[in-house]
N, C-alpha and C. Protein backbone atom coordinates (compact mmCIF):
# COMPACT_ATOMS: atom_id res chain seq x y z
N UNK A 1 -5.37 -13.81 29.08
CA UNK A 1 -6.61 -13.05 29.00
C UNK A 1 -6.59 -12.31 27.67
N UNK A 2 -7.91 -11.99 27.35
CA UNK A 2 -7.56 -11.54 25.63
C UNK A 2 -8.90 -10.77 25.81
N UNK A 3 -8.45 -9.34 24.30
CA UNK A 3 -9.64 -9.07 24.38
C UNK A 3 -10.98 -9.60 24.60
N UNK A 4 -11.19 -10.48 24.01
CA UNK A 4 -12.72 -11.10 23.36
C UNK A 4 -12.87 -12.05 24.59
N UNK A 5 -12.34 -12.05 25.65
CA UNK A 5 -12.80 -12.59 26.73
C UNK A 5 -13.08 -12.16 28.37
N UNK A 6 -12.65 -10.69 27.81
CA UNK A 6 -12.84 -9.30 28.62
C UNK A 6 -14.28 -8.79 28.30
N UNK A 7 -14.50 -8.73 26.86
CA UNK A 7 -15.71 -8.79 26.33
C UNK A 7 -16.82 -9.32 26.56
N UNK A 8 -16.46 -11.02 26.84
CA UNK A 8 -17.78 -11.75 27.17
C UNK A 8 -17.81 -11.46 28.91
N UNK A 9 -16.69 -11.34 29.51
CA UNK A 9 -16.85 -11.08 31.35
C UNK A 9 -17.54 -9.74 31.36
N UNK A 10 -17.61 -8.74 30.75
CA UNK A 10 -18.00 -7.64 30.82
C UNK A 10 -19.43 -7.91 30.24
N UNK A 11 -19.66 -8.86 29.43
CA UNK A 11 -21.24 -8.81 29.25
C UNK A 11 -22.10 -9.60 29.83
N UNK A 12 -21.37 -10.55 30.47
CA UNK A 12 -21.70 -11.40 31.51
C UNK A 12 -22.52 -10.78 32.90
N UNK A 13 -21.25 -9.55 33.60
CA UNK A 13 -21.37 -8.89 34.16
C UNK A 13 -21.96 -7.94 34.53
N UNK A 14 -22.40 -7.00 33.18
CA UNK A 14 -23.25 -5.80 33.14
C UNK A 14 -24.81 -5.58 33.03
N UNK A 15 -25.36 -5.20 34.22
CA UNK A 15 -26.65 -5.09 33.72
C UNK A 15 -27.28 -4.24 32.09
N UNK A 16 -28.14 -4.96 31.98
CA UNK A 16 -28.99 -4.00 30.67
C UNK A 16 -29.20 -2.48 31.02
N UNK A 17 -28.76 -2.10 32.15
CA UNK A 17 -29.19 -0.28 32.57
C UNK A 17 -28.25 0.55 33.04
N UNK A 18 -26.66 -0.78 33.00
CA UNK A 18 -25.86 0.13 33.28
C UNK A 18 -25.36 1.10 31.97
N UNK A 19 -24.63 2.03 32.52
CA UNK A 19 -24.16 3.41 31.89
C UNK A 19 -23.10 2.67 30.67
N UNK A 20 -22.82 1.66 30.79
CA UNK A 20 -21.13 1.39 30.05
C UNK A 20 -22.03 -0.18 29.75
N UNK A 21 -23.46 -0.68 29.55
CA UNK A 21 -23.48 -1.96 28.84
C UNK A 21 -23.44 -1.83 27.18
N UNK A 22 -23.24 -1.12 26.62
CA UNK A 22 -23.05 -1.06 25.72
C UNK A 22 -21.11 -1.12 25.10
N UNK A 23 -20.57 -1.47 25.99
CA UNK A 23 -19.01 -1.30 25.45
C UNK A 23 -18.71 -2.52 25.33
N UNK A 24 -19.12 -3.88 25.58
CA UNK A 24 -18.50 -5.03 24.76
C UNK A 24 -18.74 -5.00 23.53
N UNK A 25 -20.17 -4.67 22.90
CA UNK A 25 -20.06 -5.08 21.70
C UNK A 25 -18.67 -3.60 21.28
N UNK A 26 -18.21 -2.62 21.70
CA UNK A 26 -17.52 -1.76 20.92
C UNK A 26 -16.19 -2.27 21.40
N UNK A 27 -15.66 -3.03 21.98
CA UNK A 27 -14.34 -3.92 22.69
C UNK A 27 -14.55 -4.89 21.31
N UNK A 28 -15.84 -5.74 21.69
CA UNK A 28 -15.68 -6.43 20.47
C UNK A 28 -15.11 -5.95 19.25
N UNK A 29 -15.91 -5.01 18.93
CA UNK A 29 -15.52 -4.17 17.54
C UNK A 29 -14.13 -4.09 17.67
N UNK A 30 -13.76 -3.79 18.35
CA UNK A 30 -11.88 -3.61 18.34
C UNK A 30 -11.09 -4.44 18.71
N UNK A 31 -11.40 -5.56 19.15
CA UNK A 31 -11.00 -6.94 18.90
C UNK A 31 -11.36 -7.70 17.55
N UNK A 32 -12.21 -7.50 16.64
CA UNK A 32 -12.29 -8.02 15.68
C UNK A 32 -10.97 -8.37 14.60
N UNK A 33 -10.55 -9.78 15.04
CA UNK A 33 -9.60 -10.02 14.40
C UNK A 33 -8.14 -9.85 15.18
N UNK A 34 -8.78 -9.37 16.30
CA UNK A 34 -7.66 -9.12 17.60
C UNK A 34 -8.10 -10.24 19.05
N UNK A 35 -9.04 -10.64 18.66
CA UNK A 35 -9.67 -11.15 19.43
C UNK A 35 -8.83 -12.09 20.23
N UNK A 36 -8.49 -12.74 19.69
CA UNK A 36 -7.29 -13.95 20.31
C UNK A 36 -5.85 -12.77 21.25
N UNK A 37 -5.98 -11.68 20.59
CA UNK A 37 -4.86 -11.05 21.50
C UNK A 37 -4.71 -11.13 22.83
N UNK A 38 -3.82 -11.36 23.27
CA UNK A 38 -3.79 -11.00 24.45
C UNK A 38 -3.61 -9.95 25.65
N UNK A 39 -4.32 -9.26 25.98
CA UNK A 39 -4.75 -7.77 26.82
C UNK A 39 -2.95 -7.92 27.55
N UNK A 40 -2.64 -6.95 26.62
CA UNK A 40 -1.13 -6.72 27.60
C UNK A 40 -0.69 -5.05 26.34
N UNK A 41 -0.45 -4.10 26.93
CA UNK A 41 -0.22 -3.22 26.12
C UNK A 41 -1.29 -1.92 26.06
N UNK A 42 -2.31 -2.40 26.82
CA UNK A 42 -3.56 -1.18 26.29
C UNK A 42 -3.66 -0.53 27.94
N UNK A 43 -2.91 -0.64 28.82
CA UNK A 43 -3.11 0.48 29.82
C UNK A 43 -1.52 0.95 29.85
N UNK A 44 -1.56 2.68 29.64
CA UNK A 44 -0.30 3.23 30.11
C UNK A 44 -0.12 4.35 30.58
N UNK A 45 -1.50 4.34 31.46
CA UNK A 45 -1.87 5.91 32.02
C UNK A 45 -1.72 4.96 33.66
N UNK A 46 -1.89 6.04 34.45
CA UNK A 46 -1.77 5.51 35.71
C UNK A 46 -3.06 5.95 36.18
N UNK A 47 -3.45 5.36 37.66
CA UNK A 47 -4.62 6.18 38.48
C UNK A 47 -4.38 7.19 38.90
N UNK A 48 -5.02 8.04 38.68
CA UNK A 48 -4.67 9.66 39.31
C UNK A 48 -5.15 9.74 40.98
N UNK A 49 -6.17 9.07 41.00
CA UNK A 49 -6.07 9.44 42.83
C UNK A 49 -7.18 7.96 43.32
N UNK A 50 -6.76 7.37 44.83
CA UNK A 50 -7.82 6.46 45.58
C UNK A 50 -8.54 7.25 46.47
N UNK A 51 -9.66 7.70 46.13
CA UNK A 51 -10.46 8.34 47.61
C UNK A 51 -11.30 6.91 48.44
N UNK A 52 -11.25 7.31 50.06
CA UNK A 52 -12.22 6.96 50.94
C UNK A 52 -13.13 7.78 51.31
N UNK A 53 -14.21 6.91 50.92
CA UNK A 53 -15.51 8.21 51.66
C UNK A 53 -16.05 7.50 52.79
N UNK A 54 -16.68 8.34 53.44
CA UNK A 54 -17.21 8.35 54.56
C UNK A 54 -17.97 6.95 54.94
N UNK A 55 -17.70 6.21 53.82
CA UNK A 55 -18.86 4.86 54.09
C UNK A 55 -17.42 4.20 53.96
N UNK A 56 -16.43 4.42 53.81
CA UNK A 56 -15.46 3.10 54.13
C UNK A 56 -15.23 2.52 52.45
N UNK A 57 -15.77 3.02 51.31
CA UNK A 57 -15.60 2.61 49.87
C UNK A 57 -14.78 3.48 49.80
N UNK A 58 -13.77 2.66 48.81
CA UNK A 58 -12.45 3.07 48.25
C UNK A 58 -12.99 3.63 46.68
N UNK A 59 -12.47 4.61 46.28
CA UNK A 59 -13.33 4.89 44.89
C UNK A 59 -12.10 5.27 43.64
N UNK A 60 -11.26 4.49 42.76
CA UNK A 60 -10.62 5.16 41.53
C UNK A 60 -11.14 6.39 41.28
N UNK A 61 -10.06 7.87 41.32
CA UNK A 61 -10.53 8.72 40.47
C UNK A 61 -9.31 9.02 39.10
N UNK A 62 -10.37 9.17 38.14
CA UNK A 62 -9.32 9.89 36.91
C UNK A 62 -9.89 11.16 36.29
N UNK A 63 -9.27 11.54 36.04
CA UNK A 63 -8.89 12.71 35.47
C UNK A 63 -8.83 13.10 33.62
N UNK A 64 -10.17 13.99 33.16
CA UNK A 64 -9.98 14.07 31.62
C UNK A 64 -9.86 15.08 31.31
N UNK A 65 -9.59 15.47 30.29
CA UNK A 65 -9.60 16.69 29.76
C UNK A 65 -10.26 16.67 28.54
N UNK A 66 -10.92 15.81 27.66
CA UNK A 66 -11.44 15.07 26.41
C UNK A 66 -12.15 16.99 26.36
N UNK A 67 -11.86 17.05 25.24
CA UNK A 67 -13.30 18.26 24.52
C UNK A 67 -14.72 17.36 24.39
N UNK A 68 -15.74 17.67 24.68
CA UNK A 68 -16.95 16.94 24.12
C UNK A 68 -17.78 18.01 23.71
N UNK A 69 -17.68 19.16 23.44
CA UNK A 69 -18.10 20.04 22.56
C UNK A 69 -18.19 20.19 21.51
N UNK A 70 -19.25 21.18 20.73
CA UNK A 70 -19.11 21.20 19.10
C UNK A 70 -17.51 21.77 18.41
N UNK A 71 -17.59 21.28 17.34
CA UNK A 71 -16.59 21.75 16.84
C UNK A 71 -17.49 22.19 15.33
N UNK A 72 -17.21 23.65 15.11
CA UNK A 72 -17.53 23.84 13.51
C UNK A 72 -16.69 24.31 12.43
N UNK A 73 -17.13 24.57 11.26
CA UNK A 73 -16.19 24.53 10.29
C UNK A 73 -15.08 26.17 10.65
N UNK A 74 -14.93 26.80 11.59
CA UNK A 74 -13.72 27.22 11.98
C UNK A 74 -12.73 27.05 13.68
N UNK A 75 -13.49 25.71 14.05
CA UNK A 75 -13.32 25.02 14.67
C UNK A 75 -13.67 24.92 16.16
N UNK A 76 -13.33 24.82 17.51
CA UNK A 76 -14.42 24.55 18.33
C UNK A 76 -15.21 25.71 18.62
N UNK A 77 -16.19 25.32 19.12
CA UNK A 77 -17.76 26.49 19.17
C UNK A 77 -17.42 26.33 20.74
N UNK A 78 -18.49 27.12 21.30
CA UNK A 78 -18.39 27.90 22.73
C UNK A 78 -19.11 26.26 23.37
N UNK A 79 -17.99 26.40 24.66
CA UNK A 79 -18.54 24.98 25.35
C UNK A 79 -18.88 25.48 26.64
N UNK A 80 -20.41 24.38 27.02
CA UNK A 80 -20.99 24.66 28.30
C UNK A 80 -21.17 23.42 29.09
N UNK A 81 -21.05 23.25 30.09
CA UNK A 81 -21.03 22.40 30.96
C UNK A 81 -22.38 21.25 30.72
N UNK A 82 -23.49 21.81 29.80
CA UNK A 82 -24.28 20.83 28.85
C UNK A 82 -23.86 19.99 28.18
N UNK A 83 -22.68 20.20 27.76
CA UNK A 83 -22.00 19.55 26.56
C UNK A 83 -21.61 18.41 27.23
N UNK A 84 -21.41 17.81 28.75
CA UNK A 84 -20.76 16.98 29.60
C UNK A 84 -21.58 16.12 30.50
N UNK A 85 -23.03 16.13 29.85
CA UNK A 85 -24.50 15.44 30.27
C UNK A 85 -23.68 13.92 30.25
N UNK A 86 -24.58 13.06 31.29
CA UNK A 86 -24.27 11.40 31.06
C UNK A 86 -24.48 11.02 29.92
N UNK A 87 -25.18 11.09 28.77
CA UNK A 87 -25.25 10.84 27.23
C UNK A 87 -24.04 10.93 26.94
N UNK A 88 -23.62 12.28 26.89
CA UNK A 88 -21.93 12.77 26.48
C UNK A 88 -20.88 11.95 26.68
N UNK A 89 -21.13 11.49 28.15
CA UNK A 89 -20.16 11.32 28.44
C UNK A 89 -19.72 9.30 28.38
N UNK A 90 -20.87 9.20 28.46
CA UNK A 90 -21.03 7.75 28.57
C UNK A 90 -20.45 7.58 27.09
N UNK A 91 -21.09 7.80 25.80
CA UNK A 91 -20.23 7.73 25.01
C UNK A 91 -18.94 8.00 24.62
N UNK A 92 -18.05 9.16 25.16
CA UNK A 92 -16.76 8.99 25.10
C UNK A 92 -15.91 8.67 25.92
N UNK A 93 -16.62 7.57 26.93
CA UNK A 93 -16.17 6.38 27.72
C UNK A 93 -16.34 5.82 26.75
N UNK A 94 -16.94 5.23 25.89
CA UNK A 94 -16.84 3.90 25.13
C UNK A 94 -15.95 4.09 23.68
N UNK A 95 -16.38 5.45 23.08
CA UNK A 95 -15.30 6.00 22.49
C UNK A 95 -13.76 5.80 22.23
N UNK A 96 -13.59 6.27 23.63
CA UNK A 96 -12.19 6.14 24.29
C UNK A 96 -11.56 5.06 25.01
N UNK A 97 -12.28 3.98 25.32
CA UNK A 97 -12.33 2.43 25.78
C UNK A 97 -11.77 2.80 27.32
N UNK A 98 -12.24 3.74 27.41
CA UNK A 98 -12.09 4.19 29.11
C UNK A 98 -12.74 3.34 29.94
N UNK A 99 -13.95 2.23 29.46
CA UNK A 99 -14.36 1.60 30.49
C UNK A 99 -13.31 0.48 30.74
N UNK A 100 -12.30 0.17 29.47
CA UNK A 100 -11.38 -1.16 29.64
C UNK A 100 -10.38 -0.73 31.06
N UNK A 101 -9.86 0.42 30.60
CA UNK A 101 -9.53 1.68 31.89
C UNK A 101 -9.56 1.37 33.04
N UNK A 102 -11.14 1.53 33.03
CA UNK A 102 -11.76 2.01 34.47
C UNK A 102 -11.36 0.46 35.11
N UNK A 103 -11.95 -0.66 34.28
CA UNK A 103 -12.17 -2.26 34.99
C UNK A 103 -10.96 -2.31 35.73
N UNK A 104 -9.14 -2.34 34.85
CA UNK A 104 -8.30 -2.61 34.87
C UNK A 104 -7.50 -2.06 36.26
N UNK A 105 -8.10 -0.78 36.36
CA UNK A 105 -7.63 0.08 37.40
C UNK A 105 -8.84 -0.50 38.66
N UNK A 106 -9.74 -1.00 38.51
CA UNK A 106 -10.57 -1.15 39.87
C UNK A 106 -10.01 -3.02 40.14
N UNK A 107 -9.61 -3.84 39.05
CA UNK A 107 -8.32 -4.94 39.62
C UNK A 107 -7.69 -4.39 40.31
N UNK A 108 -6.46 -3.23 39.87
CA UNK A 108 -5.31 -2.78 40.61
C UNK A 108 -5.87 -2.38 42.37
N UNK A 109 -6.53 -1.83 42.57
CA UNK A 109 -7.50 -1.11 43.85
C UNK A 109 -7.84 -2.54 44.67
N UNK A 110 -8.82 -3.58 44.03
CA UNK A 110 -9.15 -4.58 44.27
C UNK A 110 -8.26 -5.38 44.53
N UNK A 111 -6.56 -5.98 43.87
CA UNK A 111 -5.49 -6.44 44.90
C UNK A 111 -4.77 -5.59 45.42
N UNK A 112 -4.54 -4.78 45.27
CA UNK A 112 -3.79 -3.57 46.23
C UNK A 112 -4.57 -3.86 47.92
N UNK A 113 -6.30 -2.94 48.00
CA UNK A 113 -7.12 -3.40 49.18
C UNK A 113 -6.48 -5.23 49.53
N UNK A 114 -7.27 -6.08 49.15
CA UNK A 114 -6.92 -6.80 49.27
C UNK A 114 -5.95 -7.47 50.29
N UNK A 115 -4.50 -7.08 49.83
CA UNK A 115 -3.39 -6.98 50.33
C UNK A 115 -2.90 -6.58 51.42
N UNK A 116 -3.63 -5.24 51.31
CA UNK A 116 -3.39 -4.21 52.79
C UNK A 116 -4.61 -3.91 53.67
N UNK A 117 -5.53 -4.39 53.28
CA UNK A 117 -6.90 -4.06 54.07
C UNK A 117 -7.41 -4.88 55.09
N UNK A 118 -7.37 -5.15 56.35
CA UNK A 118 -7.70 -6.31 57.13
C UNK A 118 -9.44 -6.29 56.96
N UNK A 119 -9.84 -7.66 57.01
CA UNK A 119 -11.26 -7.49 56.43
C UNK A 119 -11.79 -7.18 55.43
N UNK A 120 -10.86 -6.99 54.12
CA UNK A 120 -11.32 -6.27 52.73
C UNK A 120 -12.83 -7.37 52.34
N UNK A 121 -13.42 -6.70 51.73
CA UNK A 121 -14.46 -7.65 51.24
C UNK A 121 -14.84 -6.65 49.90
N UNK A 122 -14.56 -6.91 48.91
CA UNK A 122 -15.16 -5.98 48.05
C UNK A 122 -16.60 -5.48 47.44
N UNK A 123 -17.38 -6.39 48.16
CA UNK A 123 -18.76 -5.78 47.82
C UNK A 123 -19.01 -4.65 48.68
N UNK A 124 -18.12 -4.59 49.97
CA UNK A 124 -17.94 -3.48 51.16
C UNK A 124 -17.05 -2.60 50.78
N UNK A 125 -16.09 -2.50 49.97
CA UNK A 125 -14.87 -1.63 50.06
C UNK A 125 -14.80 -1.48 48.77
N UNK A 126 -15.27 -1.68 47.44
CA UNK A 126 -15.12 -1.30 46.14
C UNK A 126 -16.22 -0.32 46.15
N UNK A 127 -16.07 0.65 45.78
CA UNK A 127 -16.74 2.05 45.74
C UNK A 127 -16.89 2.49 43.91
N UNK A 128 -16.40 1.75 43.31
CA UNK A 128 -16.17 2.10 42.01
C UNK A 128 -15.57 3.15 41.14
N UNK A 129 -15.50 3.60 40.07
CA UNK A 129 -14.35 5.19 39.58
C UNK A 129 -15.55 6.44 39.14
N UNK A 130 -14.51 7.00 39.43
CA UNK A 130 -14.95 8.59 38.85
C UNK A 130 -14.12 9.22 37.64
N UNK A 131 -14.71 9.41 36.84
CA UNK A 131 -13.82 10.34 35.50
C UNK A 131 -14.48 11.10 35.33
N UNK A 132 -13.39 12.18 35.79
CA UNK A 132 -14.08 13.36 36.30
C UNK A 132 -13.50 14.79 34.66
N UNK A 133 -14.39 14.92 33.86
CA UNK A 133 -14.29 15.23 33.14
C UNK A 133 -14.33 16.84 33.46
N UNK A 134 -12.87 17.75 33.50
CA UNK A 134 -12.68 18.99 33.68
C UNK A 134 -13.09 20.29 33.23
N UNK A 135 -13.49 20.29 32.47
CA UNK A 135 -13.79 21.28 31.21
C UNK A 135 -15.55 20.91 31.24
N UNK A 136 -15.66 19.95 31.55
CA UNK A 136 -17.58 19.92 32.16
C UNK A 136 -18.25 20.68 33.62
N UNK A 137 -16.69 20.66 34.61
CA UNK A 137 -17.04 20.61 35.69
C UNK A 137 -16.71 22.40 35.83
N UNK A 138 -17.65 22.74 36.77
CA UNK A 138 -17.76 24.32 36.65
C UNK A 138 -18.27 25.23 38.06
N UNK A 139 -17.66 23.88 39.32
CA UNK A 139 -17.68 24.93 40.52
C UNK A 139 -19.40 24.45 41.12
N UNK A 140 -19.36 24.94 42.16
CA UNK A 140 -20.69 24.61 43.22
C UNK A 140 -21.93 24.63 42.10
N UNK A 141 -21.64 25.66 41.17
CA UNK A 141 -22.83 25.63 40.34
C UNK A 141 -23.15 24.85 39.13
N UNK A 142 -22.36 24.15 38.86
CA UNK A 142 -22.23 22.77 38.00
C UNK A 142 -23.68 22.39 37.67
N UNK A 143 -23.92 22.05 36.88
CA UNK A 143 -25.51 21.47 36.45
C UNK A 143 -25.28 20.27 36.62
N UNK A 144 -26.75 19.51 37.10
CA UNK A 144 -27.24 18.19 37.38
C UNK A 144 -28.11 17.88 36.39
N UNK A 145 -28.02 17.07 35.64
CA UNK A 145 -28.85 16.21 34.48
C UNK A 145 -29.57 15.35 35.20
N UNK A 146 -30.83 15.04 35.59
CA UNK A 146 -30.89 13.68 36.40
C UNK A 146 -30.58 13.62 37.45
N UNK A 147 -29.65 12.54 37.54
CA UNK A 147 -28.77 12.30 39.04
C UNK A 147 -27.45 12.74 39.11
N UNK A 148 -26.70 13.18 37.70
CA UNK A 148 -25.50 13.32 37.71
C UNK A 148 -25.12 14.32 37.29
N UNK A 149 -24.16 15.04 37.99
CA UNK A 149 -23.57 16.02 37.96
C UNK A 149 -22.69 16.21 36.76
N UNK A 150 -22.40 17.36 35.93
CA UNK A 150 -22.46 17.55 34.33
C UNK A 150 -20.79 17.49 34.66
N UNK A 151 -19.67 16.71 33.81
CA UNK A 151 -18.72 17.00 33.96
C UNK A 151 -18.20 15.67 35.34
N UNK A 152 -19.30 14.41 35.52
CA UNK A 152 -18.38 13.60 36.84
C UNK A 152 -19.01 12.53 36.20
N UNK A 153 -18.46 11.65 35.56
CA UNK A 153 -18.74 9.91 35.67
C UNK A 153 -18.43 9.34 36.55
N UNK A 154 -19.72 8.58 36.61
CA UNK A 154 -19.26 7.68 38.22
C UNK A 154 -20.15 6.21 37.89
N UNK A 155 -19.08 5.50 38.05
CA UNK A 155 -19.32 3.61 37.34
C UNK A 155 -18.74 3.26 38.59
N UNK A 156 -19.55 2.13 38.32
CA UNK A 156 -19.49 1.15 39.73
C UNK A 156 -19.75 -0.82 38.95
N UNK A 157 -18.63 -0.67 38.73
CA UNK A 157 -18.70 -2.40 37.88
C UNK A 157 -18.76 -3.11 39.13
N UNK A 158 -19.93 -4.34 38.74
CA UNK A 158 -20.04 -5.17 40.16
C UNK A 158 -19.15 -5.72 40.33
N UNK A 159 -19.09 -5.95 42.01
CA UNK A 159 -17.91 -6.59 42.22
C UNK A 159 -17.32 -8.02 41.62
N UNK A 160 -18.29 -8.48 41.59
CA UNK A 160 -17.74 -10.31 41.14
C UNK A 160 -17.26 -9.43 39.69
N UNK A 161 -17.44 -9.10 38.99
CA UNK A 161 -16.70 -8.73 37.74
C UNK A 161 -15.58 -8.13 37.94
N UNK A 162 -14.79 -7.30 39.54
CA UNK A 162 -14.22 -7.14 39.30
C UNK A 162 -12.83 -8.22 39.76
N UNK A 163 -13.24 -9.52 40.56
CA UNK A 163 -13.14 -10.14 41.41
C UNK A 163 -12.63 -11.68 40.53
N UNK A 164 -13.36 -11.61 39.29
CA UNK A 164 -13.46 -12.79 38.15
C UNK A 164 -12.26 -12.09 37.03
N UNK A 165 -12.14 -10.69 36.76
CA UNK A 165 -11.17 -10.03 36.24
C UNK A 165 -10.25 -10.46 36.70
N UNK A 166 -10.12 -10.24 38.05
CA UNK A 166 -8.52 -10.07 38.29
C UNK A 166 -8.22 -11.45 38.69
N UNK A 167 -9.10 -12.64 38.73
CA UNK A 167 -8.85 -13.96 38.52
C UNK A 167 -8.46 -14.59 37.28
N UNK A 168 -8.76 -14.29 36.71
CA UNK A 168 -8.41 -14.38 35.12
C UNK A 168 -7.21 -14.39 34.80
N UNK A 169 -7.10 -12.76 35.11
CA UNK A 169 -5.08 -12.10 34.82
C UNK A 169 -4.40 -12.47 35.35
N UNK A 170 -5.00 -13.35 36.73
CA UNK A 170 -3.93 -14.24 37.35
C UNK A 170 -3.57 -15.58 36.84
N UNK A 171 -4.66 -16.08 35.93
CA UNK A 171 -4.55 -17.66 35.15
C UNK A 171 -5.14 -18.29 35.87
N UNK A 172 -6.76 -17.64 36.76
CA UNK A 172 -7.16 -18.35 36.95
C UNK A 172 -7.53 -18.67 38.71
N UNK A 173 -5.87 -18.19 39.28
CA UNK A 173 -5.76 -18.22 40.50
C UNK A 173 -6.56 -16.73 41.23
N UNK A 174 -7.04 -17.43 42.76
CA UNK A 174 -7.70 -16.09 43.67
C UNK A 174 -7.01 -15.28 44.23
């Protein structure tokens, strides 16, 4: 499996409205000339926690601490839980190639379940991740942008993408 073919499954995969369709072409970008590499080396963080919610979805959570605040010429300026809007944040998911991250860790979840889950079906039991960005998040009173709460990413890669991933890393095999 290699970058540039993580790239095309991920664009294969992603609708035009999701939050993270914009990160192949920036995978691309960092495969350029890496492209032929082979994806072994770029995860060395672990999952910080598997929640079940109440619907029976298993959900990756991680954990950031990223600044996404101003910084000025005597260096960072006063940060508010604005600063951690889905704009914000969606970009330093792609930034940070946190969505390669997120996929890699919802494989791990996806054969882990799998394995131990009688009945797993992942269009039923993949719940998708949360990166839950700390320094955004600010208690019951947290601001909502929209739909999302300032300071919580929450991606949900479809399942066959995550299902064709982890077929892949196997060479192929289910």
């Amino acid at each position: 499996m290699t970058l540039a073919a993580v790239a095309a499954l991920l664009r294969r995969h992603l609708p035009a409205d999701d939050p993270l369709a914009a990160y192949p072409d920036a995978l691309e970008h960092q495969a350029h000339g890496l492209g032929d590499q082979v994806l072994r080396g770029y995860l060395t963080g672990s999952i910080d926690g598997v929640l079940r919610g109440p619907d029976g979805r298993f959900v990756v959570v991680d954990y950031k601490t990223n600044w996404l605040g101003p910084v000025g010429p005597t260096g960072r300026e006063p940060l508010t839980a604005a600063h951690y809007g889905p704009t914000a944040m969606a970009t330093a998911m792609i930034g940070s190639h946190y969505p390669l991250q997120a996929i890699l860790y919802a494989v791990a979840l996806h054969r882990f379940l799998r394995w131990r889950l009688r009945g797993y079906d992942p269009a039923t039991h993949l719940g998708g991740v949360l990166y839950l960005f700390l320094r955004g998040m600010c208690g019951p009173d947290t601001p909502v942008v929209g739909d999302t709460t300032c300071g919580v990413f929450a991606w949900s890669p479809p399942p066959a993408l995550v299902v064709e991933l982890s077929s892949l890393l196997d060479g192929g095999r289910r």
